[in-house]
N, C-alpha and C. Protein backbone atom coordinates (compact mmCIF):
# COMPACT_ATOMS: atom_id res chain seq x y z
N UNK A 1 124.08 101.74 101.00
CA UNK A 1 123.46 102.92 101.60
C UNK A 1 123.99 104.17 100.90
N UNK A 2 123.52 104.88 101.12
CA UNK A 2 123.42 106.37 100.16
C UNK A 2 124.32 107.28 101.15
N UNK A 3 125.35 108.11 100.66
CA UNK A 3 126.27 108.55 100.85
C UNK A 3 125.72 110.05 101.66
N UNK A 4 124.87 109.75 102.77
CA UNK A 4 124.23 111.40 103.17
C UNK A 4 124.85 112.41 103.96
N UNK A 5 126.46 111.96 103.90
CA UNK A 5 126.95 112.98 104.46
C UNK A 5 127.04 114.42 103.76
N UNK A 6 126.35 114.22 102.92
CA UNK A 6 126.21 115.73 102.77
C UNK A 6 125.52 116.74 103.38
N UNK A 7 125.03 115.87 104.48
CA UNK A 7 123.78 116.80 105.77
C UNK A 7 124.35 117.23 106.83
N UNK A 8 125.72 116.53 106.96
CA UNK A 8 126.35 116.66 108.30
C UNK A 8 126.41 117.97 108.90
N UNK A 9 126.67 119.02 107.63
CA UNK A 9 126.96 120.39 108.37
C UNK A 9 125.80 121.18 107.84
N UNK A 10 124.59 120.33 107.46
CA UNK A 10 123.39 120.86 106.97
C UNK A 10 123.13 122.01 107.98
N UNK A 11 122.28 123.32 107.14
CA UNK A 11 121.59 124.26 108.23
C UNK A 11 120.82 123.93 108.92
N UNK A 12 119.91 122.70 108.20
CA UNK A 12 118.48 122.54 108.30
C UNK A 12 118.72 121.43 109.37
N UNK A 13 120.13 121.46 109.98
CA UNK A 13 120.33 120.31 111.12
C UNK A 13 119.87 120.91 112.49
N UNK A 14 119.63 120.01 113.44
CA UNK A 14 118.92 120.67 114.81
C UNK A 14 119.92 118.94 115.89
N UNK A 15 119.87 119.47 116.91
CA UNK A 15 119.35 118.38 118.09
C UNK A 15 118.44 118.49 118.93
N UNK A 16 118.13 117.34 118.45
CA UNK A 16 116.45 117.13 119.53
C UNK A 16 116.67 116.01 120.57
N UNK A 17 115.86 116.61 121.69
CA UNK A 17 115.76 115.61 122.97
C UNK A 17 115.78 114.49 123.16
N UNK A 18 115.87 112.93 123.61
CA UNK A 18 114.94 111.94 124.26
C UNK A 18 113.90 112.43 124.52
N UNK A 19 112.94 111.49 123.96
CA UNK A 19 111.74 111.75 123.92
C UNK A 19 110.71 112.74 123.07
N UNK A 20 111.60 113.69 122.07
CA UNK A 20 111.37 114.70 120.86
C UNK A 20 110.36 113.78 120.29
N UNK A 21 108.87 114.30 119.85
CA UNK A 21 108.17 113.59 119.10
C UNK A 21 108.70 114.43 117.84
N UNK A 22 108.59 113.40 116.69
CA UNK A 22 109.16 114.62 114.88
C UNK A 22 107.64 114.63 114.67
N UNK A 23 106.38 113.61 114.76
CA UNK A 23 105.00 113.66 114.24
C UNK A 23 104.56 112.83 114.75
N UNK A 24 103.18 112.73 114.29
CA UNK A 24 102.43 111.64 115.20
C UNK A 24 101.95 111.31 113.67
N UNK A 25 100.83 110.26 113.87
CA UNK A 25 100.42 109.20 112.95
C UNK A 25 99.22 110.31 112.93
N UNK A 26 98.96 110.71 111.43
CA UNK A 26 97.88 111.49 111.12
C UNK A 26 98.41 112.55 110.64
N UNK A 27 99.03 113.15 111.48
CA UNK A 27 99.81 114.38 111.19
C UNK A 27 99.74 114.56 109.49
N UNK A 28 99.90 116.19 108.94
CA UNK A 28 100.08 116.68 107.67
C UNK A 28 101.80 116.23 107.27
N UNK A 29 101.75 116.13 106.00
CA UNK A 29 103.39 115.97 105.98
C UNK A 29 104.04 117.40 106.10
N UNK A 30 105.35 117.92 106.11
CA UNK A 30 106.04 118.81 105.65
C UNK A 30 107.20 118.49 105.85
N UNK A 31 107.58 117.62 106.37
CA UNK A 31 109.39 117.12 106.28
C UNK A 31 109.79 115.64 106.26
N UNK A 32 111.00 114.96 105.73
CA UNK A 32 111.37 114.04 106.11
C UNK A 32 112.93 114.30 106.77
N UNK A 33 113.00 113.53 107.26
CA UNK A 33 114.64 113.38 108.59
C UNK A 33 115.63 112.64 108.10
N UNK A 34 117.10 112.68 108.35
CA UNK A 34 117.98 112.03 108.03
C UNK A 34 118.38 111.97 109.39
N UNK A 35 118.66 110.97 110.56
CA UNK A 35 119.79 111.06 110.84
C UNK A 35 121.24 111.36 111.32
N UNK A 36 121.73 112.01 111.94
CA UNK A 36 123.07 112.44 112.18
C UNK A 36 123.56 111.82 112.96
N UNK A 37 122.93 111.55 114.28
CA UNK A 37 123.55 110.74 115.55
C UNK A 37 122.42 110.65 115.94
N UNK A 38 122.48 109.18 116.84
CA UNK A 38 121.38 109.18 118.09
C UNK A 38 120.07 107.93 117.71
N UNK A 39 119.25 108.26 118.21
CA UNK A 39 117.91 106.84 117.88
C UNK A 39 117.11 107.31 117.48
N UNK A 40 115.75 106.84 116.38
CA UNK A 40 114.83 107.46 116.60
C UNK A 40 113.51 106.28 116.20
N UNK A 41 112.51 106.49 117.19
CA UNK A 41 111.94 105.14 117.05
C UNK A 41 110.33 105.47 115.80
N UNK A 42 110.16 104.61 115.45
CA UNK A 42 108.88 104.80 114.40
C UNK A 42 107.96 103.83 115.32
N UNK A 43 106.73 104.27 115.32
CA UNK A 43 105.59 103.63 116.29
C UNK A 43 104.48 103.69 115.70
N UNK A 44 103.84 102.44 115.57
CA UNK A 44 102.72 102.65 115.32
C UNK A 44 101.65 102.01 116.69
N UNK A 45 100.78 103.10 117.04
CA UNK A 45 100.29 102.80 118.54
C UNK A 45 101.46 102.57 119.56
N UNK A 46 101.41 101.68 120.75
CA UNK A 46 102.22 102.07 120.91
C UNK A 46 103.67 100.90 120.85
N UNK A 47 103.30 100.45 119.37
CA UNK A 47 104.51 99.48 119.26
C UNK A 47 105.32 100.08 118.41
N UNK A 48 106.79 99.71 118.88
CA UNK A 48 108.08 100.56 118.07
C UNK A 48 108.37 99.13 117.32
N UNK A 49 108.50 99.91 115.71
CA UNK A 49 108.47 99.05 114.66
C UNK A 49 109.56 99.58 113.50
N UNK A 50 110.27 100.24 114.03
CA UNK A 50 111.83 100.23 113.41
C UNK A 50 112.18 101.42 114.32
N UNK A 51 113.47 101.19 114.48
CA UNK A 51 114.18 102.50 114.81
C UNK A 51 115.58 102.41 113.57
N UNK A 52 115.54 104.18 113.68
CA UNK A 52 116.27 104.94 112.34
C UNK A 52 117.18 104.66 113.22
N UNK A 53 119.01 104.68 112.89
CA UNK A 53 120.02 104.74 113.15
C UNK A 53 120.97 106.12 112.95
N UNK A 54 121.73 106.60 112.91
CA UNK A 54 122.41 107.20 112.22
C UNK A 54 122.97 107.08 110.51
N UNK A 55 122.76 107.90 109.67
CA UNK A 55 122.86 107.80 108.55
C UNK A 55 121.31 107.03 107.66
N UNK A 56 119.96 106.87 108.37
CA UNK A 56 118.94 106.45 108.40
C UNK A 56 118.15 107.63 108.07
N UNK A 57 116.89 107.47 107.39
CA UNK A 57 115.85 107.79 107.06
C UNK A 57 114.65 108.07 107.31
N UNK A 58 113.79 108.73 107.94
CA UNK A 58 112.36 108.56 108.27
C UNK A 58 111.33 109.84 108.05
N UNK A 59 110.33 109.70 107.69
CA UNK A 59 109.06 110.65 107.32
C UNK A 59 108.99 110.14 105.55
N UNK A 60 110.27 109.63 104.66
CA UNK A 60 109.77 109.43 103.48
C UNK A 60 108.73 109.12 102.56
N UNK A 61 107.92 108.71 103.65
CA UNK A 61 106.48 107.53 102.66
C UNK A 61 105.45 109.17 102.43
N UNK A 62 105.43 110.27 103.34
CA UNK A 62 104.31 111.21 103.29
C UNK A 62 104.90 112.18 102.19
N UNK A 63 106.50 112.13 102.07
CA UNK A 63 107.28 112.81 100.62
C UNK A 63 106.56 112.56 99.54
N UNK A 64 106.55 110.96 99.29
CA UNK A 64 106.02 110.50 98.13
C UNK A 64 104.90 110.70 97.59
N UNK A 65 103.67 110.11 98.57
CA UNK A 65 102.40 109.83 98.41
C UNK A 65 101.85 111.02 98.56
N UNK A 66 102.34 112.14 99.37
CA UNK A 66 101.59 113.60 99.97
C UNK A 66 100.29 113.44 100.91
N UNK A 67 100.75 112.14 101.52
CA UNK A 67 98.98 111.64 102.38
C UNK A 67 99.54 111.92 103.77
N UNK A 68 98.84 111.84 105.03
CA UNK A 68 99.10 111.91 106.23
C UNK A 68 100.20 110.73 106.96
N UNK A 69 100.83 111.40 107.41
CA UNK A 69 101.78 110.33 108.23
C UNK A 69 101.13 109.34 109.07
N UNK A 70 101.72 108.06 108.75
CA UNK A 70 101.18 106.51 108.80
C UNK A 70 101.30 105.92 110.20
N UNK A 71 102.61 106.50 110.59
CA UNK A 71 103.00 106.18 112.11
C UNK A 71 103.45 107.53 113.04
N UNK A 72 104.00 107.54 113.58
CA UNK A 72 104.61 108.34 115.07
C UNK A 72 105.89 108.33 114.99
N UNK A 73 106.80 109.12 114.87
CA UNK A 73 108.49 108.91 114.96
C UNK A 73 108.45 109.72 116.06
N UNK A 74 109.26 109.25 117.12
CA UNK A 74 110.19 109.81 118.62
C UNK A 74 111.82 109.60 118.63
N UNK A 75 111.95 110.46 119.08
CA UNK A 75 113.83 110.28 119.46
C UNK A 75 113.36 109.30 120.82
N UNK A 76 114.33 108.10 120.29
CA UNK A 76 114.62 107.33 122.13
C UNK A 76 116.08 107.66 122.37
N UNK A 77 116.70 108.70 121.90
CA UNK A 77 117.87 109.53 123.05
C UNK A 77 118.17 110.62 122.19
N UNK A 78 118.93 111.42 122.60
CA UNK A 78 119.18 112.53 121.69
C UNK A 78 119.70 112.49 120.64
N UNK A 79 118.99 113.18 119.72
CA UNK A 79 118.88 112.90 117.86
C UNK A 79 119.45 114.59 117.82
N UNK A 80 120.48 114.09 116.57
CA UNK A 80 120.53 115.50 115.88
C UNK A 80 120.33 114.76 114.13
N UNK A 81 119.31 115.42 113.87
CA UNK A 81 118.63 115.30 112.21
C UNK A 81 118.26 116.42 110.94
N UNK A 82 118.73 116.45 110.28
CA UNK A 82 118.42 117.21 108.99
C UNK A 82 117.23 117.09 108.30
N UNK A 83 116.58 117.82 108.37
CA UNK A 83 115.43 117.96 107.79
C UNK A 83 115.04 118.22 106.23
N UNK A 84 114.59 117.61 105.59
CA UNK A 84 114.50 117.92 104.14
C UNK A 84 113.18 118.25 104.01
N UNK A 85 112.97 119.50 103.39
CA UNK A 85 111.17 119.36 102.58
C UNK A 85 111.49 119.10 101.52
N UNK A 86 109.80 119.57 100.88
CA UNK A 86 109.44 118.93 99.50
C UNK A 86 110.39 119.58 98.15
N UNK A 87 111.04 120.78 98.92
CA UNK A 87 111.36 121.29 97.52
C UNK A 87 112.72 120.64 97.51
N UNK A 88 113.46 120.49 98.30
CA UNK A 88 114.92 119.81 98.88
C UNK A 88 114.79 118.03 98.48
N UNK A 89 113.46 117.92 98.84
CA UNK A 89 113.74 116.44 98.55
C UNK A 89 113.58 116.48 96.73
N UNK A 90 112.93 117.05 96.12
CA UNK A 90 112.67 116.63 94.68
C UNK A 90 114.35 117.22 93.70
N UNK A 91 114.64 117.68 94.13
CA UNK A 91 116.31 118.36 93.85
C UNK A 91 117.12 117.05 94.68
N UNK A 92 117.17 116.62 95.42
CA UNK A 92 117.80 115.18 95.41
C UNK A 92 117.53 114.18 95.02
N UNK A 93 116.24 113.94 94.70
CA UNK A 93 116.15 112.85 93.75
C UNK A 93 116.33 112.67 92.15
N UNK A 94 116.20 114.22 91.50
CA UNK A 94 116.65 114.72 90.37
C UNK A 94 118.52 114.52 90.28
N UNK A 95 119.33 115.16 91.30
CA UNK A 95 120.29 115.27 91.42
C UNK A 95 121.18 114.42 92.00
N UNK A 96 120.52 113.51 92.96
CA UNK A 96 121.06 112.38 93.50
C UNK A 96 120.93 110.71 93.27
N UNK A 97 121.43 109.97 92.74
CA UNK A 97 120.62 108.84 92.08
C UNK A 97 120.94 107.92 93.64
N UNK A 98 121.96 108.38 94.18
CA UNK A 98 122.50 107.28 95.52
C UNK A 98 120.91 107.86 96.39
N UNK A 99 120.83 108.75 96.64
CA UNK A 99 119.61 109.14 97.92
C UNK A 99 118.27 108.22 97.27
N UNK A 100 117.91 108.68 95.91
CA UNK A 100 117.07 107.68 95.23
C UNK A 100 117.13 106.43 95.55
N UNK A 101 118.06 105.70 95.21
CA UNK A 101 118.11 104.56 95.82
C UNK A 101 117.73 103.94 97.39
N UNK A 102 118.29 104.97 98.37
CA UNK A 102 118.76 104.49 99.23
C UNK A 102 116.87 104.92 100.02
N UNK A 103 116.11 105.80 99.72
CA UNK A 103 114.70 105.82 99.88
C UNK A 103 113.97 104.46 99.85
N UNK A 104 114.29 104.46 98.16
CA UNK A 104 113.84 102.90 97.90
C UNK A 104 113.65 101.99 98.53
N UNK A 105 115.15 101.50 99.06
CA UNK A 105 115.79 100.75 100.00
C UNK A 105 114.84 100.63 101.34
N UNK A 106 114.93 101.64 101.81
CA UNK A 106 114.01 102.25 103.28
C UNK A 106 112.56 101.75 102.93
N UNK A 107 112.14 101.97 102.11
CA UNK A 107 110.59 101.42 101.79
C UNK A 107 110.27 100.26 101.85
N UNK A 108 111.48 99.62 100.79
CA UNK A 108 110.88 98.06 100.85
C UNK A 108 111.76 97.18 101.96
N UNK A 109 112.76 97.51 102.61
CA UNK A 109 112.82 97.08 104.05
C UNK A 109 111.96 97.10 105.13
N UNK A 110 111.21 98.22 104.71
CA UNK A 110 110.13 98.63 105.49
C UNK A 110 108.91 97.46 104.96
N UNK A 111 109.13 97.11 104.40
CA UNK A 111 107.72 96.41 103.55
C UNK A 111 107.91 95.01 103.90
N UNK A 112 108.84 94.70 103.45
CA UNK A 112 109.53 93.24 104.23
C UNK A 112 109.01 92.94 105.20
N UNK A 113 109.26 93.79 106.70
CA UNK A 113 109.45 94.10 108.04
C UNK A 113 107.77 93.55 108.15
N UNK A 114 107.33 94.22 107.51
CA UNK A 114 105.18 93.95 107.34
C UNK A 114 104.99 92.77 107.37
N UNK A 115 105.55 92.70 105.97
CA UNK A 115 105.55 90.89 105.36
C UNK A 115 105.70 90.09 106.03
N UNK A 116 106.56 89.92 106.83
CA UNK A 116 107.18 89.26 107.78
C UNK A 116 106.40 89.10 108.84
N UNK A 117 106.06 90.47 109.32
CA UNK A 117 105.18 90.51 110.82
C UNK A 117 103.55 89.94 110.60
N UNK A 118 103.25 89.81 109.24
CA UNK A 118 102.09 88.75 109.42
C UNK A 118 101.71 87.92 108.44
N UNK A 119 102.73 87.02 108.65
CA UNK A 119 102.96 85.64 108.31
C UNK A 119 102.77 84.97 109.80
């Protein structure tokens, strides 16, 4: 996993509620989340199909592609998360080869998780 404590005392950090929606499925992109403490569940309809952890990842796939968000992310208890945009994320992937990676990582775990669910 990718070393993201460099967000810990991020500005761009907040805490959000139980129950904080970050987007819904459709939604425009403009951020992805890291993480700090707390849960946060990814849904598609209304099945929860990963939850982020602390030191975890989520909104990345609408970074990449620049298409509409695929699923729904909610806090299921109170989340405090760092927010990265587009200009923040392309300066860490230039500058960071561990965050690079650790995206990666998030994707095709994520892809697996698919694979898996329909077999």
């Amino acid at each position: 996993m990718a070393d993201l404590a460099m967000f810990a005392n991020s500005a761009d950090a907040r805490i959000y509620p139980a129950g904080h929606c970050f987007f819904q499925k459709g939604d425009v992109r403009d951020v992805m989340y890291v993480v700090l403490s707390g849960d946060v569940q990814i849904l598609i309809g209304d099945l929860v199909v990963d939850t982020v952890r602390p030191g975890g990842i989520f909104g990345e796939m609408a970074m990449i592609d620049h298409r509409e968000r695929s699923a729904a992310a909610r806090a299921a208890t109170q989340v405090e998360a760092a927010s990265i945009d587009q200009e923040q994320f392309l300066y860490l992937v230039r500058t960071h080869p561990s965050f690079s990676i650790e995206v990666m990582s998030v994707l095709a775990e994520r892809l697996r998780l698919l694979d898996e669910a329909l077999l």
